[in-house]
Protein backbone atom coordinates (compact mmCIF):
# COMPACT_ATOMS: atom_id res chain seq x y z
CA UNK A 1 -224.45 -12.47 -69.25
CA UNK A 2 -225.97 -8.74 -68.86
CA UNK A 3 -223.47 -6.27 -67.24
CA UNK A 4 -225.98 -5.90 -64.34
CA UNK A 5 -226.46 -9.24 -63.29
CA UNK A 6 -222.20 -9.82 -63.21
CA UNK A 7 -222.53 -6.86 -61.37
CA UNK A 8 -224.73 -7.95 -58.78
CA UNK A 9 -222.51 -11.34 -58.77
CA UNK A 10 -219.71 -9.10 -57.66
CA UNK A 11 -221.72 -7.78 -55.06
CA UNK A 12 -222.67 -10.50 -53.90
CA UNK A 13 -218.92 -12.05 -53.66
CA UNK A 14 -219.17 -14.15 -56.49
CA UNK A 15 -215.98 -13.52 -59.32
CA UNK A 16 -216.62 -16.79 -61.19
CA UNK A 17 -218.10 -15.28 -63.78
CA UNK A 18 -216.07 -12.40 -64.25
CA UNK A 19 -213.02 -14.70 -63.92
CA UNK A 20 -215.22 -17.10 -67.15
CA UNK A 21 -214.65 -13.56 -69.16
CA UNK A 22 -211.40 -13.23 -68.61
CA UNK A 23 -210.24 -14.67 -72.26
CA UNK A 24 -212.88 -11.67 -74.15
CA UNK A 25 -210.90 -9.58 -76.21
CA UNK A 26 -212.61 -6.46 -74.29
CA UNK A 27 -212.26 -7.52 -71.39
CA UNK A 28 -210.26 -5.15 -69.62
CA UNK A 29 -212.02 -2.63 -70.55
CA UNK A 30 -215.66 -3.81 -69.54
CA UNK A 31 -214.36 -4.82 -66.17
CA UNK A 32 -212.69 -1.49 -65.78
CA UNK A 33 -216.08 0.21 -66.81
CA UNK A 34 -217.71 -2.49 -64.63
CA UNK A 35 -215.19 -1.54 -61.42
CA UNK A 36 -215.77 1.81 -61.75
CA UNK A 37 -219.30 1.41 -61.42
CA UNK A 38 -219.19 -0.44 -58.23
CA UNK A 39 -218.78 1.30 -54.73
CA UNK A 40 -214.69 1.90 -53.66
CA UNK A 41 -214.65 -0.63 -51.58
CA UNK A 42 -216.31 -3.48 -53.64
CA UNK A 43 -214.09 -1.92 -56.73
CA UNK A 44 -210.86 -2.55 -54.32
CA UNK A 45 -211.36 -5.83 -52.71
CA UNK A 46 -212.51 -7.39 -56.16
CA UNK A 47 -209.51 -6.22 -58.32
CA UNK A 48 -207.49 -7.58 -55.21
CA UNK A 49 -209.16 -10.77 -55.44
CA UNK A 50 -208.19 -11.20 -59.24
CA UNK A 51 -205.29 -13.23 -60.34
CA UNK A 52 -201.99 -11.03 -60.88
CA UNK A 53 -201.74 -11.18 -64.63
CA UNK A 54 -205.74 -10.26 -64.88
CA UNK A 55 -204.51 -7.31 -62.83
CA UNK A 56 -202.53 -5.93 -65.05
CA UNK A 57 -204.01 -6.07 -68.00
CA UNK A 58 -207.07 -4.19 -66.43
CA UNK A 59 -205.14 -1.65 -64.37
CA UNK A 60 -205.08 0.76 -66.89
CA UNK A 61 -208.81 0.84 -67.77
CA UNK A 62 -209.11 2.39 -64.13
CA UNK A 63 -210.10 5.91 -63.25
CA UNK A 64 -207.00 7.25 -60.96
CA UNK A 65 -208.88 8.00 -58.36
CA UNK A 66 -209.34 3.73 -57.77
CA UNK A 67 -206.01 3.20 -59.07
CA UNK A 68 -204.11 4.82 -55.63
CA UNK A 69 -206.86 3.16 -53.63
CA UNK A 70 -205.91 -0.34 -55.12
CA UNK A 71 -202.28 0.99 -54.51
CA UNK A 72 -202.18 1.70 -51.14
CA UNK A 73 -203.74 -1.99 -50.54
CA UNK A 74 -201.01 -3.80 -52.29
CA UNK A 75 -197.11 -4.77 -51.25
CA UNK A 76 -194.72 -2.44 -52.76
CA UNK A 77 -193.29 -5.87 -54.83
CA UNK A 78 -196.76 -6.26 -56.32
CA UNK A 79 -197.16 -2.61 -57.38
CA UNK A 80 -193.53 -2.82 -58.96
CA UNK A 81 -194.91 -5.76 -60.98
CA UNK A 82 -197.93 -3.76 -62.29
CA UNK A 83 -196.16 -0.59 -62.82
CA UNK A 84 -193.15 -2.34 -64.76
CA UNK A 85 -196.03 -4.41 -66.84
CA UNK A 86 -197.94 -1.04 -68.02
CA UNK A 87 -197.30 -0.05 -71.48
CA UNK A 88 -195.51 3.07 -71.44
CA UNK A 89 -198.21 5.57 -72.43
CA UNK A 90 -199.90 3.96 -69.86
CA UNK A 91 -197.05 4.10 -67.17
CA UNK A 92 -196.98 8.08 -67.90
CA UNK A 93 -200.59 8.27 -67.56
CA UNK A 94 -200.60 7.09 -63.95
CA UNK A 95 -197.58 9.30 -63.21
CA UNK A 96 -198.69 12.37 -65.10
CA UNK A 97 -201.39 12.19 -61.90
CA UNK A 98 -199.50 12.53 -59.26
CA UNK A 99 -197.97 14.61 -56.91
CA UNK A 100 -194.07 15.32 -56.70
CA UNK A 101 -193.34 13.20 -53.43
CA UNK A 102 -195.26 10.08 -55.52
CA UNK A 103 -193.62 10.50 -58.30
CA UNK A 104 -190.36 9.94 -56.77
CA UNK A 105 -191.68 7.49 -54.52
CA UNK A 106 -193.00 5.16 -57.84
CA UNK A 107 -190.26 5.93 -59.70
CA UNK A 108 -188.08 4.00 -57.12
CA UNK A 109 -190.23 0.80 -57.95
CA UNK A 110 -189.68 0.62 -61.86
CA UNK A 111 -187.21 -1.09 -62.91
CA UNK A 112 -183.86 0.84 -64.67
CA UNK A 113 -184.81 0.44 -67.94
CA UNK A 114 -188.58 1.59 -67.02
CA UNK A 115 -187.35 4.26 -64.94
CA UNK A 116 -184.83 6.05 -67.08
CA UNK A 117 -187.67 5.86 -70.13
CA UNK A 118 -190.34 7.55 -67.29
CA UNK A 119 -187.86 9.90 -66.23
CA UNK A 120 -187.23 11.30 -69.87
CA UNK A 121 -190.69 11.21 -70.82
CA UNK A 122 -192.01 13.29 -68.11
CA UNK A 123 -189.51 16.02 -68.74
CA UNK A 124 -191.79 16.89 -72.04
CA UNK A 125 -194.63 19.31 -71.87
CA UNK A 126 -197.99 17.95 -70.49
CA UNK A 127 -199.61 18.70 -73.63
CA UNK A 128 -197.03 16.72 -75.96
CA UNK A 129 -196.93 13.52 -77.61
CA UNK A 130 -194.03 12.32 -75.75
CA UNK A 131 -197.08 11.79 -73.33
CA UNK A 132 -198.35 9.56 -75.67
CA UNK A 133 -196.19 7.49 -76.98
CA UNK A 134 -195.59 3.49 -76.36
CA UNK A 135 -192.45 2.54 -77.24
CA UNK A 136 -193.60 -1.32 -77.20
CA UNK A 137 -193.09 -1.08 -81.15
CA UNK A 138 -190.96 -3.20 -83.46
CA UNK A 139 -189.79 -1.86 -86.88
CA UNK A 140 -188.66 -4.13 -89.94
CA UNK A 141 -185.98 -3.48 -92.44
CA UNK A 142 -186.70 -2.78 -96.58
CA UNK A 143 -184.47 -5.67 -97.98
CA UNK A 144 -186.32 -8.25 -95.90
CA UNK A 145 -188.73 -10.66 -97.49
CA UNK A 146 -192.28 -10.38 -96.06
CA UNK A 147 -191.94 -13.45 -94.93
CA UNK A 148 -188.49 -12.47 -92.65
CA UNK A 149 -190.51 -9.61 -91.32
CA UNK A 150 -194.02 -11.32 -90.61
CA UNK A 151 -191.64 -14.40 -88.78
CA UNK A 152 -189.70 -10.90 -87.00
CA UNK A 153 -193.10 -9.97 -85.79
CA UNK A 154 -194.41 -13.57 -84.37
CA UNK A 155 -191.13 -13.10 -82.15
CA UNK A 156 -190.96 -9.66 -81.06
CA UNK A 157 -194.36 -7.80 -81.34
CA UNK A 158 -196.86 -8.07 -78.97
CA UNK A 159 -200.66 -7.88 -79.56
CA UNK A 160 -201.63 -4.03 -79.48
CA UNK A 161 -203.39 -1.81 -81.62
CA UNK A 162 -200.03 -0.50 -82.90
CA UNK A 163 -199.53 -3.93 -84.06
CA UNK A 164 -201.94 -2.73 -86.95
CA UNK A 165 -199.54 -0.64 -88.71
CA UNK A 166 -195.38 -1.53 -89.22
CA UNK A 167 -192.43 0.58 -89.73
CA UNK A 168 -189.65 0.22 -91.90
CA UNK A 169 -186.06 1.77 -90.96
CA UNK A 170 -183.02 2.31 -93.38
CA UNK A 171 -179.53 1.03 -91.71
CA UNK A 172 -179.23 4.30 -90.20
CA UNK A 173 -182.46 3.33 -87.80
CA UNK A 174 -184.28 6.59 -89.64
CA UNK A 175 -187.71 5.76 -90.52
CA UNK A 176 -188.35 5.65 -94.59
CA UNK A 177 -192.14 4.04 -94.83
CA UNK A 178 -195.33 3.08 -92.78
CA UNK A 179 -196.87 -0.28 -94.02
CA UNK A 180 -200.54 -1.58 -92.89
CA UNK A 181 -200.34 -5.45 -91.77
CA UNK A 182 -202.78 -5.60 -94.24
CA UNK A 183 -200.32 -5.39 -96.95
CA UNK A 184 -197.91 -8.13 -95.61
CA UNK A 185 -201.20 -10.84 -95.75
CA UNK A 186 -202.30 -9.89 -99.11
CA UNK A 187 -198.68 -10.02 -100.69
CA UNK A 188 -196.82 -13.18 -101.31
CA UNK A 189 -194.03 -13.91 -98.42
CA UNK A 190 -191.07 -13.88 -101.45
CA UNK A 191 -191.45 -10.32 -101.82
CA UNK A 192 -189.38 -7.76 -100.24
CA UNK A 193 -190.21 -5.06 -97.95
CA UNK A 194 -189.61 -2.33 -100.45
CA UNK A 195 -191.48 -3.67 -103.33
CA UNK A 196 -194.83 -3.28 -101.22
CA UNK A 197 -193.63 0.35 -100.02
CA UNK A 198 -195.29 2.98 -101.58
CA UNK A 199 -192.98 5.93 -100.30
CA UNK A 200 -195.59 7.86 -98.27
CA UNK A 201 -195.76 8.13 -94.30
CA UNK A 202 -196.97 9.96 -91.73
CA UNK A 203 -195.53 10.76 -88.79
CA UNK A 204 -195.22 12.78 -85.23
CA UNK A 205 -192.34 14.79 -84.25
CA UNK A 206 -191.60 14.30 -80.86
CA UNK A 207 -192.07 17.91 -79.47
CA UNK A 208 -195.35 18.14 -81.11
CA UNK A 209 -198.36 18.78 -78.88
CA UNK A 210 -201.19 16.53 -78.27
CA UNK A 211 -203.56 18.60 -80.81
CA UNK A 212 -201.33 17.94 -83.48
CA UNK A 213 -201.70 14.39 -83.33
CA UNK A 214 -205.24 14.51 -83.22
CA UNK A 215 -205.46 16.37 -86.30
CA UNK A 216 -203.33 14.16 -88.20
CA UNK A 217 -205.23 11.37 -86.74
CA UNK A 218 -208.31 13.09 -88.06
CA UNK A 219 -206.49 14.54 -91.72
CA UNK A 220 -205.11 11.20 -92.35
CA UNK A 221 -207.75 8.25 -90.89
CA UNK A 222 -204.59 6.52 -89.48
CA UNK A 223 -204.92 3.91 -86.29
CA UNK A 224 -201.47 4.57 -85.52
CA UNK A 225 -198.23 7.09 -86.23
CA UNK A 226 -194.61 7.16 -85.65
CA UNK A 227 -193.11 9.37 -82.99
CA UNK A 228 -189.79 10.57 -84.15
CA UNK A 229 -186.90 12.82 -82.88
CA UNK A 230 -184.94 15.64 -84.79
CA UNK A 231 -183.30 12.52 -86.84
CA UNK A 232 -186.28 11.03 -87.95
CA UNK A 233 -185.43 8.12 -85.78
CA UNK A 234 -188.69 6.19 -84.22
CA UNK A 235 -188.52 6.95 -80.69
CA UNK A 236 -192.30 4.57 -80.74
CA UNK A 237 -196.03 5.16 -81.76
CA UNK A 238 -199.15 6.59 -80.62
CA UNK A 239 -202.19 4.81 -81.21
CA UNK A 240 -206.06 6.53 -82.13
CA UNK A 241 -207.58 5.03 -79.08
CA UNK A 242 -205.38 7.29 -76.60
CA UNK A 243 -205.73 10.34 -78.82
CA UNK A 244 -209.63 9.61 -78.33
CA UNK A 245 -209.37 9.55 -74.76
CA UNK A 246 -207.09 12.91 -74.96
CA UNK A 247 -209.75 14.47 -77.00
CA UNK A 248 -212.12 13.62 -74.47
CA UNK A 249 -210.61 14.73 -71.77
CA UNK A 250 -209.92 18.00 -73.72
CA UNK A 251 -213.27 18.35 -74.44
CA UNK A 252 -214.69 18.43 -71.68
CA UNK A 253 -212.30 20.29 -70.06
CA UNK A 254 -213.10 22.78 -72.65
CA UNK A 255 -217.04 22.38 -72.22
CA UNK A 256 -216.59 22.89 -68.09
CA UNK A 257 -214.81 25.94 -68.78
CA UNK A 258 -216.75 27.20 -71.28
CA UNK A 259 -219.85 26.67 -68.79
CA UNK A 260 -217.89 29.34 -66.24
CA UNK A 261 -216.40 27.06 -64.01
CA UNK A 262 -212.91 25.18 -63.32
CA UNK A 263 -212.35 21.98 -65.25
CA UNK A 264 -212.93 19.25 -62.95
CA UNK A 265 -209.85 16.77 -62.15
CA UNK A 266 -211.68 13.52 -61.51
CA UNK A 267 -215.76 12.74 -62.91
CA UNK A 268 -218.88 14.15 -61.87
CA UNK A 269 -220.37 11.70 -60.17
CA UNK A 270 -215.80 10.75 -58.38
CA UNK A 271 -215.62 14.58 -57.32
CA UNK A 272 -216.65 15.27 -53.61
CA UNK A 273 -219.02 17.92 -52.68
CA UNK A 274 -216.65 20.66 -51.51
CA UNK A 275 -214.73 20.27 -54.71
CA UNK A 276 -217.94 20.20 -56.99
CA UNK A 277 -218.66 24.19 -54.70
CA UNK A 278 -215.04 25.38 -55.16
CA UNK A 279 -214.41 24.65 -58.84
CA UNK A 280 -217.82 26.48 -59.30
CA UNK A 281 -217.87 29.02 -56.80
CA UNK A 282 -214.98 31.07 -58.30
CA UNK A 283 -216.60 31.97 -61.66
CA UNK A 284 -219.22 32.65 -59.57
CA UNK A 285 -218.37 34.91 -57.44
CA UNK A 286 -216.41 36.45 -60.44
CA UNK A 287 -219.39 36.80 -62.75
CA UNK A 288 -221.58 38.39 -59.57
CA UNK A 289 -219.05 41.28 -59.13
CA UNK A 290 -219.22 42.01 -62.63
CA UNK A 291 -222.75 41.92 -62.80
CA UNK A 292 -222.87 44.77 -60.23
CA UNK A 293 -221.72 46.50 -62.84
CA UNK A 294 -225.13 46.41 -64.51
CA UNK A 295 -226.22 48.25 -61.17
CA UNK A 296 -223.60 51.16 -61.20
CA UNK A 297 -224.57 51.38 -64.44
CA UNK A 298 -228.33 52.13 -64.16
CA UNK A 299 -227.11 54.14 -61.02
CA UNK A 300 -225.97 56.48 -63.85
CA UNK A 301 -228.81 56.60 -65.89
CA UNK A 302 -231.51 57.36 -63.14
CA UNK A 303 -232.49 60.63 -64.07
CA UNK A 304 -233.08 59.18 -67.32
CA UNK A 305 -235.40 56.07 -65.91
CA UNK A 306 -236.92 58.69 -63.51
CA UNK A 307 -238.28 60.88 -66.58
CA UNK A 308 -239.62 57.52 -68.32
CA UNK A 309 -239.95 54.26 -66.69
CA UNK A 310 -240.81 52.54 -69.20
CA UNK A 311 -237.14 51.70 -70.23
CA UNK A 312 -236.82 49.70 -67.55
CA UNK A 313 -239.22 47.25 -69.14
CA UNK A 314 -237.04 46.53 -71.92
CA UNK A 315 -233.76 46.12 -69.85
CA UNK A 316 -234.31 42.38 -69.26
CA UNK A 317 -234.64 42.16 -73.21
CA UNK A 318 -231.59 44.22 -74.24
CA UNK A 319 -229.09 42.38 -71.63
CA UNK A 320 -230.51 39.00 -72.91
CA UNK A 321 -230.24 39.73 -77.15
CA UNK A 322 -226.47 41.06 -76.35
CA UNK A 323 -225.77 38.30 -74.16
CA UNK A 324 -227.18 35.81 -76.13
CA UNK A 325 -225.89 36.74 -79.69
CA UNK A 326 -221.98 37.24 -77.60
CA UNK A 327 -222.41 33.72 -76.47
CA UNK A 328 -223.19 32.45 -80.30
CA UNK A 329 -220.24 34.23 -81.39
CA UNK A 330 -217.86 33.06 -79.01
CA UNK A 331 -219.25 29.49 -79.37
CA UNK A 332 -218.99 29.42 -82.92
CA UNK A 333 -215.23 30.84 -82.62
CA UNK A 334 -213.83 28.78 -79.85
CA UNK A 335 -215.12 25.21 -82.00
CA UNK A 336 -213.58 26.83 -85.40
CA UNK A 337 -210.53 27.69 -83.81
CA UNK A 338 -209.92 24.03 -81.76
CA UNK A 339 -210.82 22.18 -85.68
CA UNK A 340 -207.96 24.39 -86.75
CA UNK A 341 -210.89 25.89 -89.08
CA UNK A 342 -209.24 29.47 -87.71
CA UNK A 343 -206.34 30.89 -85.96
CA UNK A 344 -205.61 34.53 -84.27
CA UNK A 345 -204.41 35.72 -87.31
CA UNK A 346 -207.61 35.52 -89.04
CA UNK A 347 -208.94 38.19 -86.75
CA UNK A 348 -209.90 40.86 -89.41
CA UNK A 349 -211.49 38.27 -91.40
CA UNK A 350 -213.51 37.05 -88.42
CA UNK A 351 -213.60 41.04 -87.55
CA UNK A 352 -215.82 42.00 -90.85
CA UNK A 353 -217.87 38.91 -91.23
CA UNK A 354 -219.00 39.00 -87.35
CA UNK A 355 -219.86 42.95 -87.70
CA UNK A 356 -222.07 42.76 -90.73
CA UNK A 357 -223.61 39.54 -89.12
CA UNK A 358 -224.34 41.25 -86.02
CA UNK A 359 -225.58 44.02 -88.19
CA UNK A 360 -227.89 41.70 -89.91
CA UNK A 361 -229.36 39.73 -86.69
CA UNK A 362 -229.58 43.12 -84.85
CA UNK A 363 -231.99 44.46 -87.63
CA UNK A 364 -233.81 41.60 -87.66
CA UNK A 365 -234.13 41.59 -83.39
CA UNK A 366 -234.76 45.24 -83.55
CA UNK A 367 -237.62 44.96 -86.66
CA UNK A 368 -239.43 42.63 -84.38
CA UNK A 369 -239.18 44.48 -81.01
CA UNK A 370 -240.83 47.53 -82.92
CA UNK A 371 -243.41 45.45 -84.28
CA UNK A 372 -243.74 43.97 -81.03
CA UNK A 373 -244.18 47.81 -79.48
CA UNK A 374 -246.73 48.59 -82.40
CA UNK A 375 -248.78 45.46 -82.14
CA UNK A 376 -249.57 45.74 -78.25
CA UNK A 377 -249.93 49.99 -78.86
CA UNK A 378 -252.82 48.72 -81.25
CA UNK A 379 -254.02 45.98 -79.04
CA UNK A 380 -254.79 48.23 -76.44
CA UNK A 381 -252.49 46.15 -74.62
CA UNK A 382 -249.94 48.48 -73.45
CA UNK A 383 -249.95 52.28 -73.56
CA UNK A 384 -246.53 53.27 -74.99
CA UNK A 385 -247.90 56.87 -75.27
CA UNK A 386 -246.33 58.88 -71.85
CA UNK A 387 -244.92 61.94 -70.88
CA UNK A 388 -241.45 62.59 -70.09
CA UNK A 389 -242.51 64.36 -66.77
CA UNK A 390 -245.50 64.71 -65.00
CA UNK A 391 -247.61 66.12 -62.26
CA UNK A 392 -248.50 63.65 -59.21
CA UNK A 393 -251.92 64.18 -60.84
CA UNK A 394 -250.31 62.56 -64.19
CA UNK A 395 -252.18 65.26 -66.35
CA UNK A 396 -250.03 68.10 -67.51
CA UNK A 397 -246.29 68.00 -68.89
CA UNK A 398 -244.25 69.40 -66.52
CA UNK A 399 -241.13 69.88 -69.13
CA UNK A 400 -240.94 67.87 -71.96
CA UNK A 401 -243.52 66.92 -75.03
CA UNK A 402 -245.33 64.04 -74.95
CA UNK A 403 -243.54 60.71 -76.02
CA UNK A 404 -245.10 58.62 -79.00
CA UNK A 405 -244.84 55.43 -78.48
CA UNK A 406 -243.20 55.19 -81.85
CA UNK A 407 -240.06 56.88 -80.19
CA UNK A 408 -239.82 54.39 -77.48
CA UNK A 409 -240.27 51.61 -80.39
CA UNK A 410 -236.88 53.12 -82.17
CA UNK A 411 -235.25 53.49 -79.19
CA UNK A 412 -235.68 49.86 -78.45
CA UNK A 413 -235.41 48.60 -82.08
CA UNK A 414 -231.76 51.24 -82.34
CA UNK A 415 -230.44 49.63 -79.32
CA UNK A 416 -230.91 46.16 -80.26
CA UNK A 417 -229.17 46.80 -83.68
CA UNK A 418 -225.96 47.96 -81.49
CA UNK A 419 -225.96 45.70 -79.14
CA UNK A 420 -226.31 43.03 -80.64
CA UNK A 421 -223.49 43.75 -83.01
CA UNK A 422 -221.17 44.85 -79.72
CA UNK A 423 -222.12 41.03 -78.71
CA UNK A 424 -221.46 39.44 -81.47
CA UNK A 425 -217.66 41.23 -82.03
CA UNK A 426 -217.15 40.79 -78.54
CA UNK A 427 -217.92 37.59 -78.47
CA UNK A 428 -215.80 36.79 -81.70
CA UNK A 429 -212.91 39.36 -80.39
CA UNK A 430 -212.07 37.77 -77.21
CA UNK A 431 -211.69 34.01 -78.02
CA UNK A 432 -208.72 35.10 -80.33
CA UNK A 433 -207.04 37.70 -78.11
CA UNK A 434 -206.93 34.57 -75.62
CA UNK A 435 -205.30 32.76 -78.06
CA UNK A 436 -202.72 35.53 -79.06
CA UNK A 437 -202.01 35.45 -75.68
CA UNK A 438 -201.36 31.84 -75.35
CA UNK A 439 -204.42 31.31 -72.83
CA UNK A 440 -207.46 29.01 -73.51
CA UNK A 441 -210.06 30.33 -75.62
CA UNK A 442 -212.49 28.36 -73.99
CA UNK A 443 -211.88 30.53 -70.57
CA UNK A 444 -213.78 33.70 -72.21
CA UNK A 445 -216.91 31.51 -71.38
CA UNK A 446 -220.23 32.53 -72.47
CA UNK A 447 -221.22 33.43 -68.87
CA UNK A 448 -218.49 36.08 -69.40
CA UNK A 449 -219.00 36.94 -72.30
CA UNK A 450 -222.35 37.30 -71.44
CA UNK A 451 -221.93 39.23 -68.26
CA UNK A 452 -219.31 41.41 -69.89
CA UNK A 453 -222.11 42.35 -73.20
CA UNK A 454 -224.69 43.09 -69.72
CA UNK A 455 -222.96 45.74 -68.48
CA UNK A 456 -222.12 47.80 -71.85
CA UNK A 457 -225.35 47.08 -73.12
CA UNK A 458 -227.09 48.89 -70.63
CA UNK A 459 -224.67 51.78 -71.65
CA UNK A 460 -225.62 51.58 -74.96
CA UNK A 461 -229.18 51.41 -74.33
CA UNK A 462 -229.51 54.19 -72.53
CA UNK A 463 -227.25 56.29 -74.38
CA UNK A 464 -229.35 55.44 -77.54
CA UNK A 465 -232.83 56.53 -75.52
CA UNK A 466 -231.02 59.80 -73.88
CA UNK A 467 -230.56 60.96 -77.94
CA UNK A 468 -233.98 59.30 -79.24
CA UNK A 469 -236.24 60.61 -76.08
CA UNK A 470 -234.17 64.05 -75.99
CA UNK A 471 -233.65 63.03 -72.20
């Protein structure tokens, strides 16, 4: 059946077809997707109308926002259940959401086991593994027979996607290999453990950070990895799929800041209104005070856009190459640095290559804004030819020698060479200061970078026409 006509089923009261489903292996996840889609209220009563065990296996699919609505519906007994059911990267999910009065108040409903595991977990940084990890993970022993371990398996693990890969412990408990499933069908059952071990694993520390993991994920092509403490004993797994959805969020975190605006908590289309104008109204208002900037500094250069006003025609072109090439820059920086491609250290590197490209784009930008000058001088388009000063009557020199238009083309084509190289080391510079700093690269947005390359550009262009023009 197409999603949209179980949707309109659901709409219309009807949950015998999404109750038909219920056996799909991806089901949870479509009727997550599929709840999320539907108005709050719909999305509530329907989940409450599914049988318990359904509920559980599809709480975790949910956005958080719907997750406390469905809470707040349900008997504190009933939320235990679900919360106590949740595998534990999913349990710290939901908790890693909310505030300190709910966490206390959850915490109360998990059972001890549960709630001592939750407790420890959250005292790691928000950016670690630890976040991660699900310790629903069984581990088999090198001196069994593949058949003793597959038979271990059928007993204690549980269908998950960190079922795909086992992990084999010395009698110490310290982890010594990582073994697809894979390897236990294709081998006979008489074997042992170690004579299908190949020696090699790869594995998360406990304390590292949630980038880590995804570039192992990504270095290696592993589904899932060991978490282990300062012992190298398995403290449990993370899986790719929540290191996708980590990337994800990451992401897009990144790309909202990057945009010049605060990362928004929930979706687009889950945020209210006056949210949606506060997370963008700071930047805003940020990047508006610095652009008056650009008007102090044309304040200071009147005398100079008094004698020829024909520089003001090229400002909106010299803030836009600067801005523009910054923005490449810090765009190019920001990605290289998140694929681990660079770090702060490489800032000389970065340093050279960025200046000679900037050299090499502003020649290029500055070759065709003289040829642009020339072709509409010849064109009878535009008279470039004026005087620096002249009578009301605009016939006689009052001061001054008459400007060529060639003059004004250099002064244009000079400018353009250094600003476009300011943009393109500022735009490379400041990503990697962030990062020495320990701050987010992807805060030096473009629009700052941008407004920032405004303001000095106009500094630069009219220094560079004050020397050219003799002004």
């Amino acid at each position: 059946m197409l999603v949209q006509d179980l949707r309109e089923k659901i709409l219309e009261g009807d949950l015998s077809e999404l109750l038909h489903h219920s056996k799909d292996e991806d089901y949870p996840a479509e009727v997550g997707k599929l709840l999320g889609s539907l108005p709050e209220e719909y999305a509530i009563n329907t989940f409450l109308a599914l049988p318990e065990a359904i509920q559980i296996k599809i709480f975790s699919y949910l956005d958080h926002a719907l997750q406390m609505g469905i809470i707040e519906e349900l008997p504190r007994q009933h939320i235990s259940n679900i919360l106590n059911s949740l595998e534990s990267n999913d349990r710290i999910a939901f908790f890693d959401m909310l505030d300190g009065i709910e966490v206390t108040e959850y915490l109360n409903l998990l059972n001890d086991k549960n709630r001592l595991a939750t407790y420890d977990l959250l005292g790691y940084p928000e950016q670690s593994v630890a976040r991660l990890i699900n310790t629903n993970f069984t581990t088999v022993r090198k001196e069994w027979t593949i058949g003793q371990a597959i038979e271990h398996l059928r007993r204690f693990y549980t269908d998950t996607p960190a079922a795909n890969v086992i992990f084999v412990i010395d009698s110490n408990g310290k982890l010594v290999d990582d073994i697809p499933i894979r390897r236990l069908v294709l081998n006979e059952h008489s074997k042992t453990i170690e004579d299908i071990m190949d020696g090699f694993y790869v594995k998360l520390d406990i304390q590292d950070s949630i980038e880590d993991a995804i570039q192992k994920f990504k270095e290696y092509d592993r589904v899932a990895l060991p978490v282990t403490n300062s012992n190298n004993v398995v403290m449990g797994v993370v899986t790719v799929d929540d290191v996708i959805d980590e990337a994800e969020e990451k992401d897009t975190k990144d790309m909202q800041q990057f945009g010049g605006m605060e990362s928004l908590d929930l979706p687009y289309v889950k945020t209210g209104f006056f949210t949606l104008v506060q997370k963008r109204a700071g930047w805003l208002i940020i990047l508006f005070l610095s652009e008056m900037l650009t008007a102090t500094a044309m304040q200071h250069f009147q005398n100079e856009l008094d004698k020829v006003l024909v520089l003001t025609m090229f400002v909106p072109l010299i803030m836009s190459s600067g801005g523009n090439s910054g923005s490449q820059a810090a765009t190019l920086i920001i990605r290289a640095m998140a694929l681990k491609e660079l770090s702060y250290r490489d800032w000389w590197y970065v340093m050279r290559r960025e200046i000679f490209s900037g050299l090499t784009l502003g020649i290029i930008l500055g070759t065709i804004g003289f040829l642009r000058i020339a072709a509409w001088q010849e064109l009878h388009i535009w008279n470039y030819n004026i005087h620096s000063v002249t009578q009301p009557n605009g016939n006689v020199p009052i001061g001054g020698v008459p400007l060529s238009w060639v003059l004004v083309g250099l002064t244009v084509s000079f400018s353009l060479v250094g600003i476009v190289m300011w943009g393109t080391l500022s735009g490379s510079m400041i990503p990697m200061i962030l990062k020495r700093l320990k701050l987010d690269p992807a805060t030096s947005s473009a629009p700052f970078v941008a407004t920032l390359v405004d303001v000095t550009g106009l500094i630069i262009y009219f220094t560079v026409a004050a020397m050219v023009l003799h002004l």
